[in-house]
PDB file of N, CA and C in Angstrom:
ATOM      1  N   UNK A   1      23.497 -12.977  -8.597  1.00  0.00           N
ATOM      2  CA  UNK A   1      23.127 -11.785  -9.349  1.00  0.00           C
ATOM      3  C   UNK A   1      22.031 -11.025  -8.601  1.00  0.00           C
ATOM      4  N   UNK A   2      21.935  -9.452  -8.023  1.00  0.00           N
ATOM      5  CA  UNK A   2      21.392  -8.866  -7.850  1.00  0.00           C
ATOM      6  C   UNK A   2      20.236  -8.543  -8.767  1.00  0.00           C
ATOM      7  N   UNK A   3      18.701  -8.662  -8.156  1.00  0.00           N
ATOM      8  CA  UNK A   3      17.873  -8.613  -8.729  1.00  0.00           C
ATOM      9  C   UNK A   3      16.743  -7.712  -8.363  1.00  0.00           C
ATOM     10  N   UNK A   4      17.102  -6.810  -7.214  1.00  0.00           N
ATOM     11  CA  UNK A   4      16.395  -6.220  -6.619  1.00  0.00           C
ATOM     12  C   UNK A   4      16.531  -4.621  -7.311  1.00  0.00           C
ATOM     13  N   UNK A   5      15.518  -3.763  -7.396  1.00  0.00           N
ATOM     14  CA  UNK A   5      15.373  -2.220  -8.000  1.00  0.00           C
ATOM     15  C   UNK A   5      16.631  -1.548  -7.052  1.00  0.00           C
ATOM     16  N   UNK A   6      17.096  -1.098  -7.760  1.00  0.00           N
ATOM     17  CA  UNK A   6      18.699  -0.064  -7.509  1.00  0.00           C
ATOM     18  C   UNK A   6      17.883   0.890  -6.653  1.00  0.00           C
ATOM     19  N   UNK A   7      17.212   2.005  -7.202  1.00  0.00           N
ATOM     20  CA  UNK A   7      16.647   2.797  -6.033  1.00  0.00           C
ATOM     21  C   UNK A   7      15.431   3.147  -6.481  1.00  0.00           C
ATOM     22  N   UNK A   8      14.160   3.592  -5.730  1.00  0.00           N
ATOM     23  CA  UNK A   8      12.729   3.663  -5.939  1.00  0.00           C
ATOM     24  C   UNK A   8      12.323   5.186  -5.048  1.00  0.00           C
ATOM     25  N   UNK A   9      12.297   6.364  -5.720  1.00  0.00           N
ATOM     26  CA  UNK A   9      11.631   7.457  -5.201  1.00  0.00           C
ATOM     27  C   UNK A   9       9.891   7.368  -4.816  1.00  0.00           C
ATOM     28  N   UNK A  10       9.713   7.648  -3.958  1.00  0.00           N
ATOM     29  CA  UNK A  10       8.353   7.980  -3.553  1.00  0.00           C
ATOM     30  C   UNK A  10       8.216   9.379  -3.204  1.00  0.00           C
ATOM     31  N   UNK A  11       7.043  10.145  -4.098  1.00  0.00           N
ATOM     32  CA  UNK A  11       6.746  11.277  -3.833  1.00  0.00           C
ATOM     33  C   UNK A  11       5.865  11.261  -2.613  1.00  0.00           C
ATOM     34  N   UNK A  12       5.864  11.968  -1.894  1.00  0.00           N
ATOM     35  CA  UNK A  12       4.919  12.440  -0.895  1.00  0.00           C
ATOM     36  C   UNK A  12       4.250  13.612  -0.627  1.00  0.00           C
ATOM     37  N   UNK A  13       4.987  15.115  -1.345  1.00  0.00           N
ATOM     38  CA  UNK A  13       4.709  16.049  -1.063  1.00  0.00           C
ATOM     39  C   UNK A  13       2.976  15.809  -1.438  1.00  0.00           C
ATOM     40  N   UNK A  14       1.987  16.296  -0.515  1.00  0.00           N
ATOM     41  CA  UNK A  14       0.618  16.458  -1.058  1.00  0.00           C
ATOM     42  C   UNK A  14      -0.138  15.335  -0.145  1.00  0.00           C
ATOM     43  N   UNK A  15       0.351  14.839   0.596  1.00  0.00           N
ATOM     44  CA  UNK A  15      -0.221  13.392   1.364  1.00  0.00           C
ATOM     45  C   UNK A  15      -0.900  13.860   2.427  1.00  0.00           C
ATOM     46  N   UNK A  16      -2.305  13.757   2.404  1.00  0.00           N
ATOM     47  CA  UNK A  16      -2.815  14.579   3.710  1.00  0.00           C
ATOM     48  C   UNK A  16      -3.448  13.827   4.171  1.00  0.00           C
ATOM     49  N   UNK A  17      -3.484  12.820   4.329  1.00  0.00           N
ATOM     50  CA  UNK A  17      -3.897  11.523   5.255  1.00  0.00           C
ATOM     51  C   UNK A  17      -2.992  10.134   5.500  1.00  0.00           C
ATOM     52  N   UNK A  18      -3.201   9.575   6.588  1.00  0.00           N
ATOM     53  CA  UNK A  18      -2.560   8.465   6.639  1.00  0.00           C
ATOM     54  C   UNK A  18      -2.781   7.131   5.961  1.00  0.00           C
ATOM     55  N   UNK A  19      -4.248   7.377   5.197  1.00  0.00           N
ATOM     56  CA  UNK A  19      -5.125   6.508   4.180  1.00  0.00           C
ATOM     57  C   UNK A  19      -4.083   6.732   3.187  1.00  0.00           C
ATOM     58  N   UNK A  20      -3.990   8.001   2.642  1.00  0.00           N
ATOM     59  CA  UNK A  20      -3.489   8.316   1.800  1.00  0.00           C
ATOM     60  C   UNK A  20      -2.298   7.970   1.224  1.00  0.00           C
ATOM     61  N   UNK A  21      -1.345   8.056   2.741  1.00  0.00           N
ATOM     62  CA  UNK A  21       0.208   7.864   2.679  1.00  0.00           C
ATOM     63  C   UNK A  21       0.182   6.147   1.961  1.00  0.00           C
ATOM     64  N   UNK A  22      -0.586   5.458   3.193  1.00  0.00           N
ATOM     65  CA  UNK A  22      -0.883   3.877   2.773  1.00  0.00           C
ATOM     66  C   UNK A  22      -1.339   3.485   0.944  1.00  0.00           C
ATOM     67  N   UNK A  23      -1.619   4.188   0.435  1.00  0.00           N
ATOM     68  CA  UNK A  23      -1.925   4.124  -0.577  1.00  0.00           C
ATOM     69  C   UNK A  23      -1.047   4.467  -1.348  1.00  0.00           C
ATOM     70  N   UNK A  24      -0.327   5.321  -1.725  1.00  0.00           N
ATOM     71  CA  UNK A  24       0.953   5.640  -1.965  1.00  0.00           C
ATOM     72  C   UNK A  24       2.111   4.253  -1.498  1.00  0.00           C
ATOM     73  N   UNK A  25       2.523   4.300  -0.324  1.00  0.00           N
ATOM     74  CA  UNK A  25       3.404   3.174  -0.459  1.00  0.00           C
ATOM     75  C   UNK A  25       2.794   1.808  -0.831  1.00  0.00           C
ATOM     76  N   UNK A  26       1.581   1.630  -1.164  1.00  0.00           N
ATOM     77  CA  UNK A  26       1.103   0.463  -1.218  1.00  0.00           C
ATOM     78  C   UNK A  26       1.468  -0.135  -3.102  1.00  0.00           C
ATOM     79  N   UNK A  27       0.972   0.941  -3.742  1.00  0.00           N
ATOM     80  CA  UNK A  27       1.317   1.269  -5.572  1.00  0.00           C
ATOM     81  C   UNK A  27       2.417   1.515  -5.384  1.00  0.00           C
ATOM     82  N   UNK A  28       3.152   2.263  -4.809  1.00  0.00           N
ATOM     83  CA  UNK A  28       5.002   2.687  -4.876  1.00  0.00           C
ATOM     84  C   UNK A  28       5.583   1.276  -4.325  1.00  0.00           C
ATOM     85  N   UNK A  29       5.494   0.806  -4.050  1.00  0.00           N
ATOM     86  CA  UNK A  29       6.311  -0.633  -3.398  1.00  0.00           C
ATOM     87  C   UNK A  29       5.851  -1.766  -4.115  1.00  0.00           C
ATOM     88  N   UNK A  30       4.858  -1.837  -4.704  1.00  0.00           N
ATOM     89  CA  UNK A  30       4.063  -3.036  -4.882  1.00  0.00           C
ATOM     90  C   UNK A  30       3.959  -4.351  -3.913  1.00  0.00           C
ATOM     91  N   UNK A  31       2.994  -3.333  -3.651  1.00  0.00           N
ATOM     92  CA  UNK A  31       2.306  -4.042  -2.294  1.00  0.00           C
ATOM     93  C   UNK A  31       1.438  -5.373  -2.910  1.00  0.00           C
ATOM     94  N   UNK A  32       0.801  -6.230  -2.671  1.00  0.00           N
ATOM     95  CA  UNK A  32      -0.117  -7.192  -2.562  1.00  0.00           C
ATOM     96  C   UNK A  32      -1.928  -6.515  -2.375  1.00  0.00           C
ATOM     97  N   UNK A  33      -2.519  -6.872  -3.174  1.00  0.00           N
ATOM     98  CA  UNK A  33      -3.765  -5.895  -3.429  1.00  0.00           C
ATOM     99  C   UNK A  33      -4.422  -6.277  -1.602  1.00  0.00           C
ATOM    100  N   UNK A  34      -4.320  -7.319  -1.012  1.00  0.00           N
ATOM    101  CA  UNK A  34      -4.521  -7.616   0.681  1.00  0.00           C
ATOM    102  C   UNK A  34      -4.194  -6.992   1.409  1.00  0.00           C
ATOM    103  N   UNK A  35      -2.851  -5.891   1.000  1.00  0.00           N
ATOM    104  CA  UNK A  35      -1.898  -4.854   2.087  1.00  0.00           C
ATOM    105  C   UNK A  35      -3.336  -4.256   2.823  1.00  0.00           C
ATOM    106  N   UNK A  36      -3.271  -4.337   4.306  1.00  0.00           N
ATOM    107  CA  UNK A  36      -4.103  -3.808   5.072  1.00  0.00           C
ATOM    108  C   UNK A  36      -4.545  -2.355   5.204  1.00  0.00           C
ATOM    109  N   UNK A  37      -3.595  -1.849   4.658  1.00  0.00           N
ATOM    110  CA  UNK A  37      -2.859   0.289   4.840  1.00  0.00           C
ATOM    111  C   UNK A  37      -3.267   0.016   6.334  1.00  0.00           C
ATOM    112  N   UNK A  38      -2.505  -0.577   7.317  1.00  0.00           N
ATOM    113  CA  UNK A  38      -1.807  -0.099   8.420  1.00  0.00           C
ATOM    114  C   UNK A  38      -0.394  -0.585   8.684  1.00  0.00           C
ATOM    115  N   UNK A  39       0.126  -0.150  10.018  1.00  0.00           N
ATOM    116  CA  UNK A  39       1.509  -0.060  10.025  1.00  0.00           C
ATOM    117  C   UNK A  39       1.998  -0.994  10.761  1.00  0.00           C
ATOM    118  N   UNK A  40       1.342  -2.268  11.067  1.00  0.00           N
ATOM    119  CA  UNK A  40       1.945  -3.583  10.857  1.00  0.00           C
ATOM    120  C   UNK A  40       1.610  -4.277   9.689  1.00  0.00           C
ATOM    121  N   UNK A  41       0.507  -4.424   8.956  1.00  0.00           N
ATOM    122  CA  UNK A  41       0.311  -4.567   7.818  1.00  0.00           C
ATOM    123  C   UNK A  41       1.630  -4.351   6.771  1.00  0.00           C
ATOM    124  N   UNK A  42       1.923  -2.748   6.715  1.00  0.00           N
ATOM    125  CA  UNK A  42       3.848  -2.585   6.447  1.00  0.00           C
ATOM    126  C   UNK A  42       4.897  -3.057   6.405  1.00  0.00           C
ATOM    127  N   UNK A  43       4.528  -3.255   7.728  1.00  0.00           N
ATOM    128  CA  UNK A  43       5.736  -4.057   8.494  1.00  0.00           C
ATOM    129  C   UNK A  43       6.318  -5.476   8.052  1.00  0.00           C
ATOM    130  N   UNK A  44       4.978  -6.315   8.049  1.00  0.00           N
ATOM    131  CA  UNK A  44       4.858  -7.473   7.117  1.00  0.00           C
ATOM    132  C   UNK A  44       5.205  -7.294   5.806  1.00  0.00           C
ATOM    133  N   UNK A  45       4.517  -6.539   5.298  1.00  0.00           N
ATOM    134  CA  UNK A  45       5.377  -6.197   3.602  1.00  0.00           C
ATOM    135  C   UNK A  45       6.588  -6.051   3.324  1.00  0.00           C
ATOM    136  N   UNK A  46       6.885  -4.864   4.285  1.00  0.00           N
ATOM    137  CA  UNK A  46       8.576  -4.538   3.898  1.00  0.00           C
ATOM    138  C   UNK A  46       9.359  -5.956   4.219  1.00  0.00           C
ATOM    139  N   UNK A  47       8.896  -6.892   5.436  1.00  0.00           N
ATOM    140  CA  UNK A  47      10.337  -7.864   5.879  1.00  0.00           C
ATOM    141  C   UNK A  47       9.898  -8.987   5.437  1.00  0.00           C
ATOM    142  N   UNK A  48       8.907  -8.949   4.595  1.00  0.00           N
ATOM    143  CA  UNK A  48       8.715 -10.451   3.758  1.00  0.00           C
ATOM    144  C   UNK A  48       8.018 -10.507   2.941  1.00  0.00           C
ATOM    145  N   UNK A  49       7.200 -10.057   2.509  1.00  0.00           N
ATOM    146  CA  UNK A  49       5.965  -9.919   1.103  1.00  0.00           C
ATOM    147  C   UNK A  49       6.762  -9.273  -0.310  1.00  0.00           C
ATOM    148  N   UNK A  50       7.098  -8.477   0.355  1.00  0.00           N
ATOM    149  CA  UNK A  50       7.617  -7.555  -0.747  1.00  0.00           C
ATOM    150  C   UNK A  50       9.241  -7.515  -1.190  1.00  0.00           C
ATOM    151  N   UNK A  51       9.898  -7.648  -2.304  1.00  0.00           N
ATOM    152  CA  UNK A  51      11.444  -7.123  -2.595  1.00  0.00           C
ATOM    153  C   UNK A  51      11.392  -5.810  -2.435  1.00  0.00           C
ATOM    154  N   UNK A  52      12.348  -4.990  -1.489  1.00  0.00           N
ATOM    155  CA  UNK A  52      12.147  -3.820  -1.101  1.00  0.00           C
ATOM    156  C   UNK A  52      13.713  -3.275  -1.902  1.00  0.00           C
ATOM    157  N   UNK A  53      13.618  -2.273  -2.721  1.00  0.00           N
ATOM    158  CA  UNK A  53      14.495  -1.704  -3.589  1.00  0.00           C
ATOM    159  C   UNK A  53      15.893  -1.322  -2.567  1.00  0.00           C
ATOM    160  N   UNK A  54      16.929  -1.354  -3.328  1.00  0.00           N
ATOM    161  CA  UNK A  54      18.422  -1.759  -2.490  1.00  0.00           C
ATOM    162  C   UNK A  54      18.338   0.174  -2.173  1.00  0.00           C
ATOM    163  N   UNK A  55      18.061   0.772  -2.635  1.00  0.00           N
ATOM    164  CA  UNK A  55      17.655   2.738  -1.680  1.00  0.00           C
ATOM    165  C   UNK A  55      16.140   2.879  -2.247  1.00  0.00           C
ATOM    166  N   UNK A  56      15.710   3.567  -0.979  1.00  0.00           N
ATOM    167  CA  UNK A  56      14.280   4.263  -1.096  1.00  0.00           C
ATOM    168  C   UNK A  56      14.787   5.596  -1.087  1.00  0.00           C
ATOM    169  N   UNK A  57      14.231   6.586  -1.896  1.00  0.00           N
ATOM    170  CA  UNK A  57      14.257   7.915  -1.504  1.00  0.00           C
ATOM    171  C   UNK A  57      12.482   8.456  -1.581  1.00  0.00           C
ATOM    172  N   UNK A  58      12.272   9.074  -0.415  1.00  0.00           N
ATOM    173  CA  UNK A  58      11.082   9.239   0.228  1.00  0.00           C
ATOM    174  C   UNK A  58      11.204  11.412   0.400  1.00  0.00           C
ATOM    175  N   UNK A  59      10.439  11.374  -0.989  1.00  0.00           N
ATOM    176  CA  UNK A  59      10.611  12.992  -1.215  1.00  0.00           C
ATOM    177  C   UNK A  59       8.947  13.999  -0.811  1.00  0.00           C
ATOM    178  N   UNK A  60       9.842  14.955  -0.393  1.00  0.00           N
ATOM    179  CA  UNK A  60       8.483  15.865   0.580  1.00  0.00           C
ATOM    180  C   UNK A  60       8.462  15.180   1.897  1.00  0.00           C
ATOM    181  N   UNK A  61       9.676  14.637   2.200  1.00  0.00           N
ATOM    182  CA  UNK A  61       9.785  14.185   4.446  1.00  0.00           C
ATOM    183  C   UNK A  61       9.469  15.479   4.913  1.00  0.00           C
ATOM    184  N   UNK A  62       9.548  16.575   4.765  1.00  0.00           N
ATOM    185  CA  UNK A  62       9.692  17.766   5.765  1.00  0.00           C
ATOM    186  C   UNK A  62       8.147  18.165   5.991  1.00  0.00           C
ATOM    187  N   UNK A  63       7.459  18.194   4.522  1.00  0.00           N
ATOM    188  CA  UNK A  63       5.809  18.253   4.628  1.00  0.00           C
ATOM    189  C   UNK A  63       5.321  17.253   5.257  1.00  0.00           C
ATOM    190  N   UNK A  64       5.487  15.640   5.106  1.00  0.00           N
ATOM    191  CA  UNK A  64       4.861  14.663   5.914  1.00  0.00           C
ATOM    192  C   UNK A  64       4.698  14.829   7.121  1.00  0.00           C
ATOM    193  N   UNK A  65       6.283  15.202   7.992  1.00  0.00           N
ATOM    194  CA  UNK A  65       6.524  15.512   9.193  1.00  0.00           C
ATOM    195  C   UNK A  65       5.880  16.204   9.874  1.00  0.00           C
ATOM    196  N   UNK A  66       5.362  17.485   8.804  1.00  0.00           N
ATOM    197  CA  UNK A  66       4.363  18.654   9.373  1.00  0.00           C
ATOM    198  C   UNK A  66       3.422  18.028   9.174  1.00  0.00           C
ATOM    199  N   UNK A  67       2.839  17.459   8.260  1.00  0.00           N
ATOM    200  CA  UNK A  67       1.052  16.993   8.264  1.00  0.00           C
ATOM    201  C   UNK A  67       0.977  16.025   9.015  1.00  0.00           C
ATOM    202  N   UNK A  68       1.696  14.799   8.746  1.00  0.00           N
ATOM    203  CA  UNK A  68       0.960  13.882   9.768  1.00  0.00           C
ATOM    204  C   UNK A  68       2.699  13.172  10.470  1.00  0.00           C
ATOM    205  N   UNK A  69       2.824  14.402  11.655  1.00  0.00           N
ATOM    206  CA  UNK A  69       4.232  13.700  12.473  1.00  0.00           C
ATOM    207  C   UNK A  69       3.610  12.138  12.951  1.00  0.00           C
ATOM    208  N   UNK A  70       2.913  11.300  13.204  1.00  0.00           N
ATOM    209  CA  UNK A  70       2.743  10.224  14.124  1.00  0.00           C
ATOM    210  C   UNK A  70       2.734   9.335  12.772  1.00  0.00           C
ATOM    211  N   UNK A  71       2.267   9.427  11.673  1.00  0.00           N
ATOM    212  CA  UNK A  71       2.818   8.348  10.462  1.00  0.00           C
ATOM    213  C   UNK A  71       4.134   8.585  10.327  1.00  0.00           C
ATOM    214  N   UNK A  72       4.574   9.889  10.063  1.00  0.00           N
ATOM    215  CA  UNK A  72       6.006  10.076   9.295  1.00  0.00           C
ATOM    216  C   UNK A  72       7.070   8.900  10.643  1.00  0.00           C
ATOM    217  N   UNK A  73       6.659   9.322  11.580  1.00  0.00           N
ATOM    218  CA  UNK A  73       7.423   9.043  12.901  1.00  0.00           C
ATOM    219  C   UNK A  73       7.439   7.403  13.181  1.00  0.00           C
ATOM    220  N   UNK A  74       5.911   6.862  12.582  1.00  0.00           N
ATOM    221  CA  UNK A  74       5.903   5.345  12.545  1.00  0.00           C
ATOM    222  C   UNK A  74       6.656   4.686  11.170  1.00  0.00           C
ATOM    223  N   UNK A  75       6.551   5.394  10.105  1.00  0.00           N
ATOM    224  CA  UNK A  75       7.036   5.052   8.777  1.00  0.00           C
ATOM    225  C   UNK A  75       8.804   4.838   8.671  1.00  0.00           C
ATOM    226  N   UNK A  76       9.512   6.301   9.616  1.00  0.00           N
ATOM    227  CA  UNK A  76      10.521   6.342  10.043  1.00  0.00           C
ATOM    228  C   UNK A  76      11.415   4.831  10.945  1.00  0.00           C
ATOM    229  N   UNK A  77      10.559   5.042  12.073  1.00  0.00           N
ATOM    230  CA  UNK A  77      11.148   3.284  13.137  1.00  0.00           C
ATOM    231  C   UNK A  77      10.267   2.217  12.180  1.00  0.00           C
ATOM    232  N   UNK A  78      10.064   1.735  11.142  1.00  0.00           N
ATOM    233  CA  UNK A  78       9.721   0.783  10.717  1.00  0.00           C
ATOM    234  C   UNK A  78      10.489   0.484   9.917  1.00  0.00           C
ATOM    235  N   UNK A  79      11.040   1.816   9.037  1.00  0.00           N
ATOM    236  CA  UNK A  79      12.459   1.502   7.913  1.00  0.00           C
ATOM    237  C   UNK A  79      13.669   1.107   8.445  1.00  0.00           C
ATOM    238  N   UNK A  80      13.771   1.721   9.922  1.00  0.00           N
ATOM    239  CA  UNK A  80      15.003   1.817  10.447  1.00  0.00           C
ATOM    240  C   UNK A  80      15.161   0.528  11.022  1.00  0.00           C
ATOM    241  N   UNK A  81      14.005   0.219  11.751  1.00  0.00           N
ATOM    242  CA  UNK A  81      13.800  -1.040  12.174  1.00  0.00           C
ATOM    243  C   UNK A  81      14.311  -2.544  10.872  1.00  0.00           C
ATOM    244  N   UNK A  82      13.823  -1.885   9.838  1.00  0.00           N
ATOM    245  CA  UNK A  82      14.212  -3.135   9.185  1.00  0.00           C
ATOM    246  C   UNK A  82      15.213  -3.352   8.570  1.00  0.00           C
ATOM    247  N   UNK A  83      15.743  -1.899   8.333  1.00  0.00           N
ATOM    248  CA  UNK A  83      17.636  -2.279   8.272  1.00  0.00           C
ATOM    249  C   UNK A  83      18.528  -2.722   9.313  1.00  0.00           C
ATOM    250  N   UNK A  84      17.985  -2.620  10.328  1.00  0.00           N
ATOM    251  CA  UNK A  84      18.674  -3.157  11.478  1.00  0.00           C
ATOM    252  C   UNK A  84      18.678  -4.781  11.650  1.00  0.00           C
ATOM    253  N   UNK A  85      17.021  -4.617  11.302  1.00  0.00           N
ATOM    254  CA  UNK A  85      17.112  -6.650  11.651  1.00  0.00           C
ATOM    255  C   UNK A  85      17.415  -7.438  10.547  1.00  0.00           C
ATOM    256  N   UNK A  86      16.873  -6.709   9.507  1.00  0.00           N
ATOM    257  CA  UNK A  86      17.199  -7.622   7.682  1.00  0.00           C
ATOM    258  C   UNK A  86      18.431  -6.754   6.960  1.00  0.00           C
ATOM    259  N   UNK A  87      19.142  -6.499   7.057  1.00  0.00           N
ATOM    260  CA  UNK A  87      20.040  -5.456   6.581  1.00  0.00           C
ATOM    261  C   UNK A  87      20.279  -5.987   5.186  1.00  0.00           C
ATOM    262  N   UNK A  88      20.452  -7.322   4.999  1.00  0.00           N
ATOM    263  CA  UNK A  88      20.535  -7.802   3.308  1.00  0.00           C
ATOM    264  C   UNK A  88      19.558  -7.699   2.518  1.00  0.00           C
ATOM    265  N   UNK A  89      18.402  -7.686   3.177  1.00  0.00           N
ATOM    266  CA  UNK A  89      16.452  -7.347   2.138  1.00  0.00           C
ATOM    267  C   UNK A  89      16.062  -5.869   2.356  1.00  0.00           C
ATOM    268  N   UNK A  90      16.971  -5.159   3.451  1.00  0.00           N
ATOM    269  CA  UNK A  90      16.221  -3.924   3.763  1.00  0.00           C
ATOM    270  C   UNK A  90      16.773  -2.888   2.534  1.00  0.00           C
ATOM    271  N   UNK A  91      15.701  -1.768   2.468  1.00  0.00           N
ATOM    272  CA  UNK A  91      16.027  -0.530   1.516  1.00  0.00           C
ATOM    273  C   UNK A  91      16.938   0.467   2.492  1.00  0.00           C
ATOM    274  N   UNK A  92      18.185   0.981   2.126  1.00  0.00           N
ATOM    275  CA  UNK A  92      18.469   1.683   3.000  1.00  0.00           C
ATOM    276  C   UNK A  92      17.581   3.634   2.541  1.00  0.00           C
ATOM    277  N   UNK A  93      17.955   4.390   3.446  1.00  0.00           N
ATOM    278  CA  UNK A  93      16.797   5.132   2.673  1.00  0.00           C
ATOM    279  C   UNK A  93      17.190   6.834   3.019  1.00  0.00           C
ATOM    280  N   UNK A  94      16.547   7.649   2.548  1.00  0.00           N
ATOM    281  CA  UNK A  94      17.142   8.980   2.170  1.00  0.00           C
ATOM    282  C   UNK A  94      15.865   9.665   2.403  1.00  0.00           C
ATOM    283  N   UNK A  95      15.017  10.686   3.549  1.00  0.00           N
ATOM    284  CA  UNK A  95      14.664  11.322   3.623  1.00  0.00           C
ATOM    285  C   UNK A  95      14.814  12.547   3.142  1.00  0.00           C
ATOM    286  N   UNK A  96      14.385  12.922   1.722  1.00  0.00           N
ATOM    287  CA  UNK A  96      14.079  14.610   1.496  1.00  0.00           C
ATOM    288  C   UNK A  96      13.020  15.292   1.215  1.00  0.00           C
TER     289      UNK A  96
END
């Protein structure tokens, strides 16, 4: 029996730091109050700490991209990354 969240939106529009973003996925995912807010810290969460919802949809990508391209761009190869290596635990996911 599937037990994992069907799909989990995260707002982003308004994220003007990378503190920020971390904080956001940290309450949006339910993170572990230890989550580091960096992006191996993440990394660890998404492929083992955390049940990561069977779709993420990750809304306001086009603003992130503009405010902070080098998170959006690390946040990006970290999701992708983990559908590739965990494809049965990973969220597959929907940038809008």
């Amino acid at each position: 029996m599937e037990t994992r969240e069907a799909e989990l939106t995260i707002e982003l529009t308004g994220v003007r730091s990378s503190r920020e973003l971390h904080k956001h996925l940290m309450t949006a995912l339910r993170f572990p109050d230890f989550y580091g807010q960096n992006w191996d810290a993440f990394w660890d969460a998404i492929t083992g700490l955390i049940e990561m919802p069977l779709h993420l949809r990750l809304k306001g990508w086009p603003e992130l991209v503009r405010l902070l391209p080098r998170d959006a761009e690390i946040l990006r190869q970290s999701l992708t990354q983990a559908q590739a290596m965990y494809p049965s635990s990973a969220a597959t996911v929907t940038y809008d």
